[in-house]
PDB file of N, CA and C in Angstrom:
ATOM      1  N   UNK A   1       0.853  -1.173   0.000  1.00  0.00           N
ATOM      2  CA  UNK A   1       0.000   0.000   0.000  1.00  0.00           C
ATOM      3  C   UNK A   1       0.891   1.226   0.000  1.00  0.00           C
ATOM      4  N   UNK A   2       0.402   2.322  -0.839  1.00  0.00           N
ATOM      5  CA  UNK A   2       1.060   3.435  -0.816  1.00  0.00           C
ATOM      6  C   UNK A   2       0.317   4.412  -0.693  1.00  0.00           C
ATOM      7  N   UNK A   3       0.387   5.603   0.587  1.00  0.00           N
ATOM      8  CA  UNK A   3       0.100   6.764   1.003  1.00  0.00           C
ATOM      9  C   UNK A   3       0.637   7.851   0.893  1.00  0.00           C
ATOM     10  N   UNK A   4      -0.036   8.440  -0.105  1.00  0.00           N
ATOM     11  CA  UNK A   4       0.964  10.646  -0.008  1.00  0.00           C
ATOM     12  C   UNK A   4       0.313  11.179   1.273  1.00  0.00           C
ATOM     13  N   UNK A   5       0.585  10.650   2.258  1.00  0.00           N
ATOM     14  CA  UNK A   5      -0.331  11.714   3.408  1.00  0.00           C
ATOM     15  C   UNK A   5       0.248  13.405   3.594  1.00  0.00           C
ATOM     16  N   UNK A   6      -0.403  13.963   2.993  1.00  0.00           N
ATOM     17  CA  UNK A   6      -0.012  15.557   2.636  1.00  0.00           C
ATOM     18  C   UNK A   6       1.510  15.240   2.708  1.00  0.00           C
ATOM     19  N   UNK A   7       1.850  14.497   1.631  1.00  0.00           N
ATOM     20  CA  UNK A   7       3.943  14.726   1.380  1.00  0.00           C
ATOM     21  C   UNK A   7       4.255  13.914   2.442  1.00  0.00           C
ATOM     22  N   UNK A   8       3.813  13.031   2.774  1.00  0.00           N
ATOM     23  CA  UNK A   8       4.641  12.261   4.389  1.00  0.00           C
ATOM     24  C   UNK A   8       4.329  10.573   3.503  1.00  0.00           C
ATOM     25  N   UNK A   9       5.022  10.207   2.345  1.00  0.00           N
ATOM     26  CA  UNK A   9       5.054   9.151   1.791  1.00  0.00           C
ATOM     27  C   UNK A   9       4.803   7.897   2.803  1.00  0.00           C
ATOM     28  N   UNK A  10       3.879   6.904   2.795  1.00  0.00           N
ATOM     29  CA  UNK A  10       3.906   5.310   3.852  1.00  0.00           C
ATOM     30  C   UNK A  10       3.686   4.212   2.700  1.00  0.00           C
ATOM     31  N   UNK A  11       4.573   3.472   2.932  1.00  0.00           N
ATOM     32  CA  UNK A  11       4.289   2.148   2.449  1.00  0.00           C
ATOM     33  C   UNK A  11       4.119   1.119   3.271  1.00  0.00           C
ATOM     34  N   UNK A  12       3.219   0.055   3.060  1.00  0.00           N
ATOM     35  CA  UNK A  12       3.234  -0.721   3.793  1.00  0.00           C
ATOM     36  C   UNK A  12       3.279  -1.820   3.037  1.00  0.00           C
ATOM     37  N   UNK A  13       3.652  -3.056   3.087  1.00  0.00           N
ATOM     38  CA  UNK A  13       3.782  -4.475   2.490  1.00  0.00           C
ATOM     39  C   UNK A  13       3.011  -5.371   3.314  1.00  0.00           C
ATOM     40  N   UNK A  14       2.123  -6.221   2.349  1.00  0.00           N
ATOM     41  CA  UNK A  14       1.615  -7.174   2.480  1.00  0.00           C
ATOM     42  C   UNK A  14       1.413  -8.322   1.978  1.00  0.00           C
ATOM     43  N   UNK A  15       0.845  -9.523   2.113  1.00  0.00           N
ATOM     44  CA  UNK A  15       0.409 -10.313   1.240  1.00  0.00           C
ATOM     45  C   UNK A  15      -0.490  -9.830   0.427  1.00  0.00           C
ATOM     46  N   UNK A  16       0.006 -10.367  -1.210  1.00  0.00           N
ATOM     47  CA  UNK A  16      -1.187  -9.627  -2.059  1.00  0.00           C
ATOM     48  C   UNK A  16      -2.594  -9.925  -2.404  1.00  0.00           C
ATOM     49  N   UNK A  17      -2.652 -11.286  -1.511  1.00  0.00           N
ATOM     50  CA  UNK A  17      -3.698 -12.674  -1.622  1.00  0.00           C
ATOM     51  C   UNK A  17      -5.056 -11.801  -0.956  1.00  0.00           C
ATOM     52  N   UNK A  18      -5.096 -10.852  -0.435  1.00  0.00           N
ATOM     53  CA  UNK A  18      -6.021 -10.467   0.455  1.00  0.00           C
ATOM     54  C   UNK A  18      -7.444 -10.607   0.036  1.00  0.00           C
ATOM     55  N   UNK A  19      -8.108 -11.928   0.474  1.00  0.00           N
ATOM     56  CA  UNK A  19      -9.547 -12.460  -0.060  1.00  0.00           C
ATOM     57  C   UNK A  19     -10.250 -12.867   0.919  1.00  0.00           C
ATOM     58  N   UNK A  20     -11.698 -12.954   1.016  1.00  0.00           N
ATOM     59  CA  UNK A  20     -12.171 -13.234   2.427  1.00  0.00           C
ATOM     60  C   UNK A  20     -11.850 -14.670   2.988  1.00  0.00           C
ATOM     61  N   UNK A  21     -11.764 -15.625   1.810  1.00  0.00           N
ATOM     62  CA  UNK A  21     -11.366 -17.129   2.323  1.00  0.00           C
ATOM     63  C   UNK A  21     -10.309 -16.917   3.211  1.00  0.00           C
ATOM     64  N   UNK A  22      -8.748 -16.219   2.806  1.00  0.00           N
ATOM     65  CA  UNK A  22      -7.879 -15.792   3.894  1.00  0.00           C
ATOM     66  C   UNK A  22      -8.110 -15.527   5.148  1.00  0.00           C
ATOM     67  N   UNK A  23      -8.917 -14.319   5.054  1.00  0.00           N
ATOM     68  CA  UNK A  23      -8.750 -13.623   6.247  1.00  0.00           C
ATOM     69  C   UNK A  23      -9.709 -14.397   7.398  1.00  0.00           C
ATOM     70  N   UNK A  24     -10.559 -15.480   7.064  1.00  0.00           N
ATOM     71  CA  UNK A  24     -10.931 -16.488   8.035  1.00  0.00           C
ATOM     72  C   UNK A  24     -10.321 -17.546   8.370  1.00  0.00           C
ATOM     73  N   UNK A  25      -9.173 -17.854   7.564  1.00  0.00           N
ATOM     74  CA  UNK A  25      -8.707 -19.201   7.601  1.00  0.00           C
ATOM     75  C   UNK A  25      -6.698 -18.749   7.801  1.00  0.00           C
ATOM     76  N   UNK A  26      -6.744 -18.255   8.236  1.00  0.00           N
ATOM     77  CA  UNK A  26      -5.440 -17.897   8.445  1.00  0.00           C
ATOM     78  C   UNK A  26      -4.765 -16.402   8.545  1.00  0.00           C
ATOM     79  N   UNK A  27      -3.964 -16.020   9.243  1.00  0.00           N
ATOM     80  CA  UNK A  27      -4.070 -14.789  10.166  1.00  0.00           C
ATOM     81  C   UNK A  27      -3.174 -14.036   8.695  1.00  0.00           C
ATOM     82  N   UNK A  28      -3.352 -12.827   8.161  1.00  0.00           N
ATOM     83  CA  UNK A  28      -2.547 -12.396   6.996  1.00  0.00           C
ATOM     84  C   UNK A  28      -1.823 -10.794   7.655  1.00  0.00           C
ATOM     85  N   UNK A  29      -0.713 -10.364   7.751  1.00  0.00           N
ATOM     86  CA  UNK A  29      -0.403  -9.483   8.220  1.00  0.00           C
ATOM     87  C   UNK A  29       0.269  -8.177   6.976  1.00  0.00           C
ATOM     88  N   UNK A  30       0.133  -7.059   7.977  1.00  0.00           N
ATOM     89  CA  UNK A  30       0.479  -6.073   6.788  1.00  0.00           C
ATOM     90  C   UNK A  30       1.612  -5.064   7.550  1.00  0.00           C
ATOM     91  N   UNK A  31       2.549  -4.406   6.807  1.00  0.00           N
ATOM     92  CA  UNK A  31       3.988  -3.630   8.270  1.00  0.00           C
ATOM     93  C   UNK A  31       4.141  -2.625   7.461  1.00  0.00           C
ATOM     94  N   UNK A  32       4.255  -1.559   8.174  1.00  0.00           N
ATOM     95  CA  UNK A  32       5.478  -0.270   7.281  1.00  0.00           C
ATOM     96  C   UNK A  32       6.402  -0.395   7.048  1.00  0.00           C
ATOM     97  N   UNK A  33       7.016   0.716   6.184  1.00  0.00           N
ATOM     98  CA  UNK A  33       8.355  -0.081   5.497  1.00  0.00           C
ATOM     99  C   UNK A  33       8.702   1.449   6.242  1.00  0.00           C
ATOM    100  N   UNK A  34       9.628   1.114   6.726  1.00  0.00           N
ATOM    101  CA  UNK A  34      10.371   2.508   7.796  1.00  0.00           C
ATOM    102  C   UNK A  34      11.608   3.074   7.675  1.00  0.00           C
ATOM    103  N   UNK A  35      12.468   2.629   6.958  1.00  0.00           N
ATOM    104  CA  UNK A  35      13.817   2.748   6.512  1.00  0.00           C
ATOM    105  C   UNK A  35      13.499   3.855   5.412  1.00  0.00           C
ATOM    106  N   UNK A  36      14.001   4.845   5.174  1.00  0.00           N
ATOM    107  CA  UNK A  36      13.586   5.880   3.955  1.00  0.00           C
ATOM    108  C   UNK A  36      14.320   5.138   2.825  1.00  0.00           C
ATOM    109  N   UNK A  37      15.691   4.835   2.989  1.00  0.00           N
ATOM    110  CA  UNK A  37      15.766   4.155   1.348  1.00  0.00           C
ATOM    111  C   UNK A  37      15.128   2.929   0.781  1.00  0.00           C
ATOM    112  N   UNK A  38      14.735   2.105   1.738  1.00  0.00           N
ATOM    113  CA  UNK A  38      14.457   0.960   1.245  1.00  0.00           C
ATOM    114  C   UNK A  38      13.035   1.259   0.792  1.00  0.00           C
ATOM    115  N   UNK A  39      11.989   2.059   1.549  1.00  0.00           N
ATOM    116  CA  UNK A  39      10.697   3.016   1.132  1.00  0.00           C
ATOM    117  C   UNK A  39      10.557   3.480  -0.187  1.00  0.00           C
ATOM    118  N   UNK A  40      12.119   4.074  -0.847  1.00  0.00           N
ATOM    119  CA  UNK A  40      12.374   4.598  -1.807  1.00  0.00           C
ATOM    120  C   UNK A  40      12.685   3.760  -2.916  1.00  0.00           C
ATOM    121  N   UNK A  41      13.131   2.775  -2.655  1.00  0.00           N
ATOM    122  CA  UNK A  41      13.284   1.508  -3.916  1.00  0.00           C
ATOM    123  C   UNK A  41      11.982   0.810  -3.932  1.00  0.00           C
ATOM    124  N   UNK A  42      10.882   0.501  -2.922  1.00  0.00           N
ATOM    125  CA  UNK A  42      10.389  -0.336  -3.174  1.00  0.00           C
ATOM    126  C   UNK A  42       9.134   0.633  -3.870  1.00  0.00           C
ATOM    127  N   UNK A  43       9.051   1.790  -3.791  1.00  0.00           N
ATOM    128  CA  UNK A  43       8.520   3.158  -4.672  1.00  0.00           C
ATOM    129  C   UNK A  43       9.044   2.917  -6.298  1.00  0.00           C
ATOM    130  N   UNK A  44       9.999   3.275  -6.352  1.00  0.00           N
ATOM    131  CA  UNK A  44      10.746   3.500  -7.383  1.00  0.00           C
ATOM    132  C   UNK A  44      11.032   1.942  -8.451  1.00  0.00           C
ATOM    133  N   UNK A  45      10.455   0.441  -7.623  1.00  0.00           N
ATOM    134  CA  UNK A  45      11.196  -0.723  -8.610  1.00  0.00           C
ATOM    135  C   UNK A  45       9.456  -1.305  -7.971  1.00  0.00           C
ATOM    136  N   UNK A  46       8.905  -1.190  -7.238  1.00  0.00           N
ATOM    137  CA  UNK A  46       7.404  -1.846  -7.290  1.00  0.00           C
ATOM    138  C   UNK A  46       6.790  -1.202  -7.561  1.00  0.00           C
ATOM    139  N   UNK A  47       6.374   0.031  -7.879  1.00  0.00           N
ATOM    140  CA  UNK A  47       5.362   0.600  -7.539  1.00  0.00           C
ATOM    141  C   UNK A  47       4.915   1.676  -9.121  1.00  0.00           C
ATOM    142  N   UNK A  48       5.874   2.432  -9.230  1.00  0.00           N
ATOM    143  CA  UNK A  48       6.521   3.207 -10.265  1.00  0.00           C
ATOM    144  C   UNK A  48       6.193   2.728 -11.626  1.00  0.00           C
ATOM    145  N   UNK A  49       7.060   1.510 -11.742  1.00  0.00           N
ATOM    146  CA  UNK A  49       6.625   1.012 -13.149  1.00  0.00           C
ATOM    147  C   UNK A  49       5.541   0.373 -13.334  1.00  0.00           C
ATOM    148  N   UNK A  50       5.151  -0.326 -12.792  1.00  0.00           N
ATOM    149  CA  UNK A  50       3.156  -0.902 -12.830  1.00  0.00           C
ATOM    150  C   UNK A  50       2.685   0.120 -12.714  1.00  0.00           C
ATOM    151  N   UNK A  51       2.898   1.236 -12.402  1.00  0.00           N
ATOM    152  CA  UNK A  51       1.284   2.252 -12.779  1.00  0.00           C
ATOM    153  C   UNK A  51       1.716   3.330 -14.072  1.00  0.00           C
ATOM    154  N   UNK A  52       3.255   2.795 -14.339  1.00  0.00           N
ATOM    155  CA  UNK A  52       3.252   3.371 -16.120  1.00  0.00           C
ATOM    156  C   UNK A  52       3.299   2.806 -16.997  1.00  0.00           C
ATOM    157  N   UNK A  53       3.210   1.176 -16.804  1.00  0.00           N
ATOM    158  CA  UNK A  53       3.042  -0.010 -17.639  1.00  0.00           C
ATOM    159  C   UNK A  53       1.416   0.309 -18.628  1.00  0.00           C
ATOM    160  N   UNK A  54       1.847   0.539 -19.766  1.00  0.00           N
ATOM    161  CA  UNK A  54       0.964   0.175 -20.665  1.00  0.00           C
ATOM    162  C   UNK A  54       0.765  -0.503 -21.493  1.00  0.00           C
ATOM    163  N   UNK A  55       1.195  -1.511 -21.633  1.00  0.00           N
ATOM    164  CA  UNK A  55       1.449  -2.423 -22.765  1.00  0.00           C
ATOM    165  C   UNK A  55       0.884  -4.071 -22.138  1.00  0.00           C
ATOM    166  N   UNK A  56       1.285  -3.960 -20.736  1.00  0.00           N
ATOM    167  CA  UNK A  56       1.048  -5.677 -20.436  1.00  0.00           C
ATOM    168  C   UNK A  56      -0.231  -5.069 -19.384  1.00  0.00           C
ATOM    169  N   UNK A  57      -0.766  -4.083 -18.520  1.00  0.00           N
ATOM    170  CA  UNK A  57      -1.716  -4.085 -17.786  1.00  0.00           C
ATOM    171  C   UNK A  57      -2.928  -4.099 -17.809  1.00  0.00           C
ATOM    172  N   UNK A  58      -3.619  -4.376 -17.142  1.00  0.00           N
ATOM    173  CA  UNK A  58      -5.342  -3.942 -16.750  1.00  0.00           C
ATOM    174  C   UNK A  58      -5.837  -3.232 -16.104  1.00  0.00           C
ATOM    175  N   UNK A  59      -6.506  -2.426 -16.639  1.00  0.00           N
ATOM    176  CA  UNK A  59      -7.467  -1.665 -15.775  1.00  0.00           C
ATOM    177  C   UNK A  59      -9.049  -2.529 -15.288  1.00  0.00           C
ATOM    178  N   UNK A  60      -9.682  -1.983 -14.444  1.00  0.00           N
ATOM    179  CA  UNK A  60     -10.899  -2.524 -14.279  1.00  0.00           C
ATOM    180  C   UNK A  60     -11.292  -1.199 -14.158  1.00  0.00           C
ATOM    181  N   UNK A  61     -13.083  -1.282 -14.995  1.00  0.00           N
ATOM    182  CA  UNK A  61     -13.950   0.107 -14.945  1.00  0.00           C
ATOM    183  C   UNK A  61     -14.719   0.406 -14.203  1.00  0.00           C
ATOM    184  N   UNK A  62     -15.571   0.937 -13.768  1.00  0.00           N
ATOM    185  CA  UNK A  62     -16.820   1.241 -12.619  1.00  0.00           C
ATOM    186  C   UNK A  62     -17.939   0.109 -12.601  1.00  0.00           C
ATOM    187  N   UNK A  63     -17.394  -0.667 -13.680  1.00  0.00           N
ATOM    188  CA  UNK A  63     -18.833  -1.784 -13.596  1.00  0.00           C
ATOM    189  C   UNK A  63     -18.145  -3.186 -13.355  1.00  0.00           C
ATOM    190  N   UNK A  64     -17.179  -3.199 -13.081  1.00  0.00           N
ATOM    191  CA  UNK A  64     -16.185  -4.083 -12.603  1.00  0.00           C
ATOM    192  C   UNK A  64     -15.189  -5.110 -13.893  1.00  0.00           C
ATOM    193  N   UNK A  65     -15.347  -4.601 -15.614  1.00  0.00           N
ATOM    194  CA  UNK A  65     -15.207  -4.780 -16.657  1.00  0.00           C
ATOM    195  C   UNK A  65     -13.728  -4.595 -16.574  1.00  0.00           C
ATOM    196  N   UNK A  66     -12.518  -5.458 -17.047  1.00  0.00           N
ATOM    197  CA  UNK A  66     -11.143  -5.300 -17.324  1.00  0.00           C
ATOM    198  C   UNK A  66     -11.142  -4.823 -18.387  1.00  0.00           C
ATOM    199  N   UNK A  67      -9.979  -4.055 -19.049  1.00  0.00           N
ATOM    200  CA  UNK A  67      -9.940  -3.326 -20.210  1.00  0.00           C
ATOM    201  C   UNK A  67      -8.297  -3.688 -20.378  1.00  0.00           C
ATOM    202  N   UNK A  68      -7.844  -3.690 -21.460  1.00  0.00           N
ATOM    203  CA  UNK A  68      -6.112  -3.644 -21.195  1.00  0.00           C
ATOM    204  C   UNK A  68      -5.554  -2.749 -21.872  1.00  0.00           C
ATOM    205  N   UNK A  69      -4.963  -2.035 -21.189  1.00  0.00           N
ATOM    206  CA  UNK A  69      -4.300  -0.980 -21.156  1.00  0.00           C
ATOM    207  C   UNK A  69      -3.800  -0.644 -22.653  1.00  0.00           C
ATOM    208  N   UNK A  70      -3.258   0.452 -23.093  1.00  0.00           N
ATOM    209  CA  UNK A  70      -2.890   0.437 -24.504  1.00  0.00           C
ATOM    210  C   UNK A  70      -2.318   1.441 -24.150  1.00  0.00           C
ATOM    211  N   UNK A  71      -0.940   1.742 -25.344  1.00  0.00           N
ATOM    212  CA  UNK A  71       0.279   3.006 -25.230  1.00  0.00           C
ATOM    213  C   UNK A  71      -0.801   4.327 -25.879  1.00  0.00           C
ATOM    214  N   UNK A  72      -0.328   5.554 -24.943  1.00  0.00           N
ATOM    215  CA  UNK A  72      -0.602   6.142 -25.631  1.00  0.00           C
ATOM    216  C   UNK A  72       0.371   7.144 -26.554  1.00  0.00           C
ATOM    217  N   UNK A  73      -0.492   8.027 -27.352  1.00  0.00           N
ATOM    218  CA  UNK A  73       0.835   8.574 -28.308  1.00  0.00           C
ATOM    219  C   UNK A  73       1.958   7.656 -28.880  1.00  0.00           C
ATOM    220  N   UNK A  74       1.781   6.521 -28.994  1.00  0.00           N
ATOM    221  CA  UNK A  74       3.015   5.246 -29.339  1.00  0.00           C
ATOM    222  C   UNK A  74       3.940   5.439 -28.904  1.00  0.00           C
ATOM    223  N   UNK A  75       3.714   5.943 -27.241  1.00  0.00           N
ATOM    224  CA  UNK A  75       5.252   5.116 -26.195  1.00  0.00           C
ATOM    225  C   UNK A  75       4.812   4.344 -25.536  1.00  0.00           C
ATOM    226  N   UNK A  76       5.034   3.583 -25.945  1.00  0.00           N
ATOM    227  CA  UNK A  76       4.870   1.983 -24.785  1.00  0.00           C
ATOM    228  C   UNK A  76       5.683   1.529 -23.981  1.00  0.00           C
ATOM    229  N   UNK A  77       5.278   1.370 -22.527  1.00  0.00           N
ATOM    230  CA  UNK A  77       5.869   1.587 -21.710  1.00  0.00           C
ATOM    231  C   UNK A  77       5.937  -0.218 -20.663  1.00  0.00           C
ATOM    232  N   UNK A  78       6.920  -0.683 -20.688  1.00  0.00           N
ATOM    233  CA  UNK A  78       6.390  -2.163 -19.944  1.00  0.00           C
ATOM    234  C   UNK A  78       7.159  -2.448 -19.092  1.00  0.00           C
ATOM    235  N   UNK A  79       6.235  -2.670 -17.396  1.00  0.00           N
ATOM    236  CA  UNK A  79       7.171  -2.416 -16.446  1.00  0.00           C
ATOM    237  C   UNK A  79       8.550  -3.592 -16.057  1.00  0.00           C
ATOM    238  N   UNK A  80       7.742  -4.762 -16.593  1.00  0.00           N
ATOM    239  CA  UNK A  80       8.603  -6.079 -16.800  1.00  0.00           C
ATOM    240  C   UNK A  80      10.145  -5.732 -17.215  1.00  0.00           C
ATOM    241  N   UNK A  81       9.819  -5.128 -18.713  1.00  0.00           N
ATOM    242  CA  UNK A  81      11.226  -4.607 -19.662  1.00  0.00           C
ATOM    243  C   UNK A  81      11.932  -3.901 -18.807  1.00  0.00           C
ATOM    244  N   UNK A  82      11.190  -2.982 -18.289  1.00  0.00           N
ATOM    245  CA  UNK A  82      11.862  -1.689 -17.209  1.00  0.00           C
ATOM    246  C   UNK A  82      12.568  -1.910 -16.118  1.00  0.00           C
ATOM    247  N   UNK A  83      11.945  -3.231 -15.463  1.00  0.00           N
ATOM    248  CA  UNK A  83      12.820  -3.864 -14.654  1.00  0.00           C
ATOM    249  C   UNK A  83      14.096  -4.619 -14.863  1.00  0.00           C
ATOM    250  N   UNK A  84      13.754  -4.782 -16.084  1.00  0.00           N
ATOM    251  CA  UNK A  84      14.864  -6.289 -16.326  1.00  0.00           C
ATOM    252  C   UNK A  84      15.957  -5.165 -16.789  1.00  0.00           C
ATOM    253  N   UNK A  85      15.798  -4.130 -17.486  1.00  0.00           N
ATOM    254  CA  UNK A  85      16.653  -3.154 -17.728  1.00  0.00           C
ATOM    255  C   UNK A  85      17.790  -2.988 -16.632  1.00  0.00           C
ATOM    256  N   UNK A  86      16.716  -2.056 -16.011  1.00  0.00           N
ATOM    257  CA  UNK A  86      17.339  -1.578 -14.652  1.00  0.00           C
ATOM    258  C   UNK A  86      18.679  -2.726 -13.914  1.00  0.00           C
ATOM    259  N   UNK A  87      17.990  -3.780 -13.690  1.00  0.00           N
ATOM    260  CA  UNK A  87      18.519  -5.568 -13.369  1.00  0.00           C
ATOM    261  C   UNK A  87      19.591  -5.634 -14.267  1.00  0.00           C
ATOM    262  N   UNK A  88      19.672  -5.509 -15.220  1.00  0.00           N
ATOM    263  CA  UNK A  88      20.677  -5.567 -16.067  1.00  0.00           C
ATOM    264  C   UNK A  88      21.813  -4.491 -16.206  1.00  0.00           C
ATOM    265  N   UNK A  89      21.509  -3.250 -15.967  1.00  0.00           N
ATOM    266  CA  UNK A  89      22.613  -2.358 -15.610  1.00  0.00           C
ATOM    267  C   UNK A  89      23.391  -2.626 -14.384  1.00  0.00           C
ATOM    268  N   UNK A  90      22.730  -3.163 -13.445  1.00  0.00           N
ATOM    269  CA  UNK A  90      23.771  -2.728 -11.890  1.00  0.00           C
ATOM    270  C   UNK A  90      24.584  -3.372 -12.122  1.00  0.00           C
ATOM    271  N   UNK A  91      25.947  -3.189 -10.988  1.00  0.00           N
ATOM    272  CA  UNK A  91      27.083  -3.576 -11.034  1.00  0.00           C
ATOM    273  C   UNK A  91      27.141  -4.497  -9.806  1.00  0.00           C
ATOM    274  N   UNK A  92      27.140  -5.804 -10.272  1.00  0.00           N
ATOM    275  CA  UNK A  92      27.460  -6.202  -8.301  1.00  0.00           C
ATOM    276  C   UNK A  92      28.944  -6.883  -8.210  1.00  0.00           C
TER     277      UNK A  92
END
């Protein structure tokens, strides 16, 4: 989960399974991420590119209908590629 609380950025991590069968049948927990850099990568490498991914995503509409996403202006943007990029530059 990600919060702009007036500029005071929170993330929190969870399981992404969150369904009612779960939450009766086994305890599912959710934590802040409190460290500012690690806040900042998991912003910047989870979060970032899935909501500029247009090429592989879905939207769902007000009537609960999936739609899939499409580039607009023909830049296509895919957060997969973006990652593996990124993955592929560092130096370890």
């Amino acid at each position: 989960f990600y919060f702009h609380n007036s500029g005071a950025h929170e993330v929190y991590l969870s399981s992404a399974d969150w369904m009612d069968r779960n939450f009766f049948r086994r305890i599912e927990v959710c934590f802040p991420v409190l460290d500012k850099r690690l806040k900042k990568r998991v912003i910047e490498e989870g979060l970032e590119p899935y909501l500029a991914d247009n090429t592989e995503a879905w939207e769902m509409d007000a009537n609960g209908r999936y739609k899939h996403r499409t580039a607009r202006s023909g830049h296509a943007v895919s957060a997969q590629r973006a990652l593996l990029e990124r993955l592929a530059s560092r130096v370890f």
